[in-house]
Every structure is written in structure tokens, then in C-alpha cells.
Protein backbone atom coordinates (compact mmCIF):
# COMPACT_ATOMS: atom_id res chain seq x y z
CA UNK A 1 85.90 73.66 115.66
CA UNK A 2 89.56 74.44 116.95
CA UNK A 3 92.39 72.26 116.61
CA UNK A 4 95.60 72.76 118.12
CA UNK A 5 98.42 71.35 116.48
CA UNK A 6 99.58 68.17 118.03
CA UNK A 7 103.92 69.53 118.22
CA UNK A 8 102.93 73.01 118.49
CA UNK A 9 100.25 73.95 121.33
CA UNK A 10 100.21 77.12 120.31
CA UNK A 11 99.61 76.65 117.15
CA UNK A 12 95.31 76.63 116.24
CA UNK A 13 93.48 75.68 113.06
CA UNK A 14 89.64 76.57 113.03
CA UNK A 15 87.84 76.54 109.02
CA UNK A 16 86.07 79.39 110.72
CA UNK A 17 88.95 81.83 111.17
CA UNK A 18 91.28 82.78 108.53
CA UNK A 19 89.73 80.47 106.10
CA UNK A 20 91.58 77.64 108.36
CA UNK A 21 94.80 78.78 108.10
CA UNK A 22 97.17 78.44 110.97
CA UNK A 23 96.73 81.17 113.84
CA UNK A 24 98.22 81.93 116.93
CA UNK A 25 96.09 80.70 120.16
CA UNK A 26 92.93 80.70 118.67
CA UNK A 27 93.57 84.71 117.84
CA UNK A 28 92.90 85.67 113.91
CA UNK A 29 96.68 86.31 113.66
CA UNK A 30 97.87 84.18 110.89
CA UNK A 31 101.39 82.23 111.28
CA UNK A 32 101.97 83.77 107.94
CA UNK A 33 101.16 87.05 109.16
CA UNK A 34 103.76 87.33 111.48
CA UNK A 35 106.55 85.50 109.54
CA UNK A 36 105.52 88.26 106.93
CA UNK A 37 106.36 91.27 109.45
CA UNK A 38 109.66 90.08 110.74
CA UNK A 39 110.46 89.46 106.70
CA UNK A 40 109.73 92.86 106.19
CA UNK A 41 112.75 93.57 109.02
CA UNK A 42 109.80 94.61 111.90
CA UNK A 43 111.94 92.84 114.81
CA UNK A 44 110.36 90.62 117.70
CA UNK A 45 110.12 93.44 119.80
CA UNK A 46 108.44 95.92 117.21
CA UNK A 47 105.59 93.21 116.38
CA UNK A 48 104.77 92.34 120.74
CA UNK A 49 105.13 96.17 121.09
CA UNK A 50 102.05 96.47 117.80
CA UNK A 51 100.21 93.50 118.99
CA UNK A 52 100.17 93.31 122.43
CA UNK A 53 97.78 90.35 122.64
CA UNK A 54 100.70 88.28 121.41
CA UNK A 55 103.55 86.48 123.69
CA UNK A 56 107.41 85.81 122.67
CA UNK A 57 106.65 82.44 122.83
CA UNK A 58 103.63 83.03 120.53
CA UNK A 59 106.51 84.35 117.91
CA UNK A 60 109.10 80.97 118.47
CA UNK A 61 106.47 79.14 118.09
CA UNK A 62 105.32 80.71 114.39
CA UNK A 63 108.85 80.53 113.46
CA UNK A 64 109.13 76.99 114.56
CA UNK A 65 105.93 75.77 112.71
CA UNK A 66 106.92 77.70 109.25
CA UNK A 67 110.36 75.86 109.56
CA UNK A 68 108.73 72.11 110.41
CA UNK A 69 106.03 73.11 107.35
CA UNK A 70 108.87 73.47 105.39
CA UNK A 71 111.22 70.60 105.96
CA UNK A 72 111.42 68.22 103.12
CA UNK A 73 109.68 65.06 101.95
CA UNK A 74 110.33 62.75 99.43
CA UNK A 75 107.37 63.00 96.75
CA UNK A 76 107.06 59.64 94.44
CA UNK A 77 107.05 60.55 91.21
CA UNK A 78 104.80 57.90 88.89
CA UNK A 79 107.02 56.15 86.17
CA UNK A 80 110.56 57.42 87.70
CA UNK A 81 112.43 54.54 88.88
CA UNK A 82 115.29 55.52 91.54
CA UNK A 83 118.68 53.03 90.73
């Protein structure tokens, strides 16, 4: 069953692609997979030119998910008291 993300709408998760983990439009192209190529210094252009199923947008909106999966939270730590 495939769930978009409610802020990003292109953004899918399905337990039966990927192992669940966050794809691009219901395609079995990992988020992680892409942030991974432009790491490696592949620009935007050099990843839509290797996968041409994928859309610029598709690419703002991977970046834009990793950076919302990464903002931070507060995590309670048991016994720790803040003053």
C-alpha cells in the first residue's frame, strides 16, 4: 500500500518497495539514493540526464524531505531535570 507523504506529494512510502523507505513517485528510487549521488558531486543535471524517469522537482523535493527529516527535536531524557 502507497503512502504519499502528507508535506511532500512527491514523496511515497510502500513496505513493498525499498523495504519502505522513502522513494520518489512511487519509482524504486530511494530519497537516499539521490541525496547520495549529488554527495558524491554528480550535479542535478548529471543525475535527470542518468535517470530520465526523474523530474527537477522530483530532486527539490528529495532535498527538501532529507532537510525536514533532519531538523531537530527535543528528546526527554528520563531522570534529567532541565533548571
Amino acid at each position: 500500500m502507497e503512502i504519499r507523504h502528507y508535506r511532500f506529494k512527491r514523496i511515497t512510502l510502500d513496505p513493498n518497495k525499498c523495504f519502505g523507505k522513502p522513494c520518489i513517485r512511487g519509482l524504486r528510487m530511494p530519497v537516499a539514493s539521490i541525496l547520495s549521488y549529488l554527495s558524491s558531486g554528480m550535479t542535478v543535471d548529471e543525475v535527470l540526464k542518468e535517470w530520465p524517469e526523474l523530474e527537477l522537482e522530483d530532486i527539490y523535493q528529495a532535498l527538501g524531505y532529507a532537510s525536514w527529516a533532519m531538523e531537530e527535536r527535543i528528546v526527554p531524557l528520563e531522570g534529567v531535570v532541565a533548571r
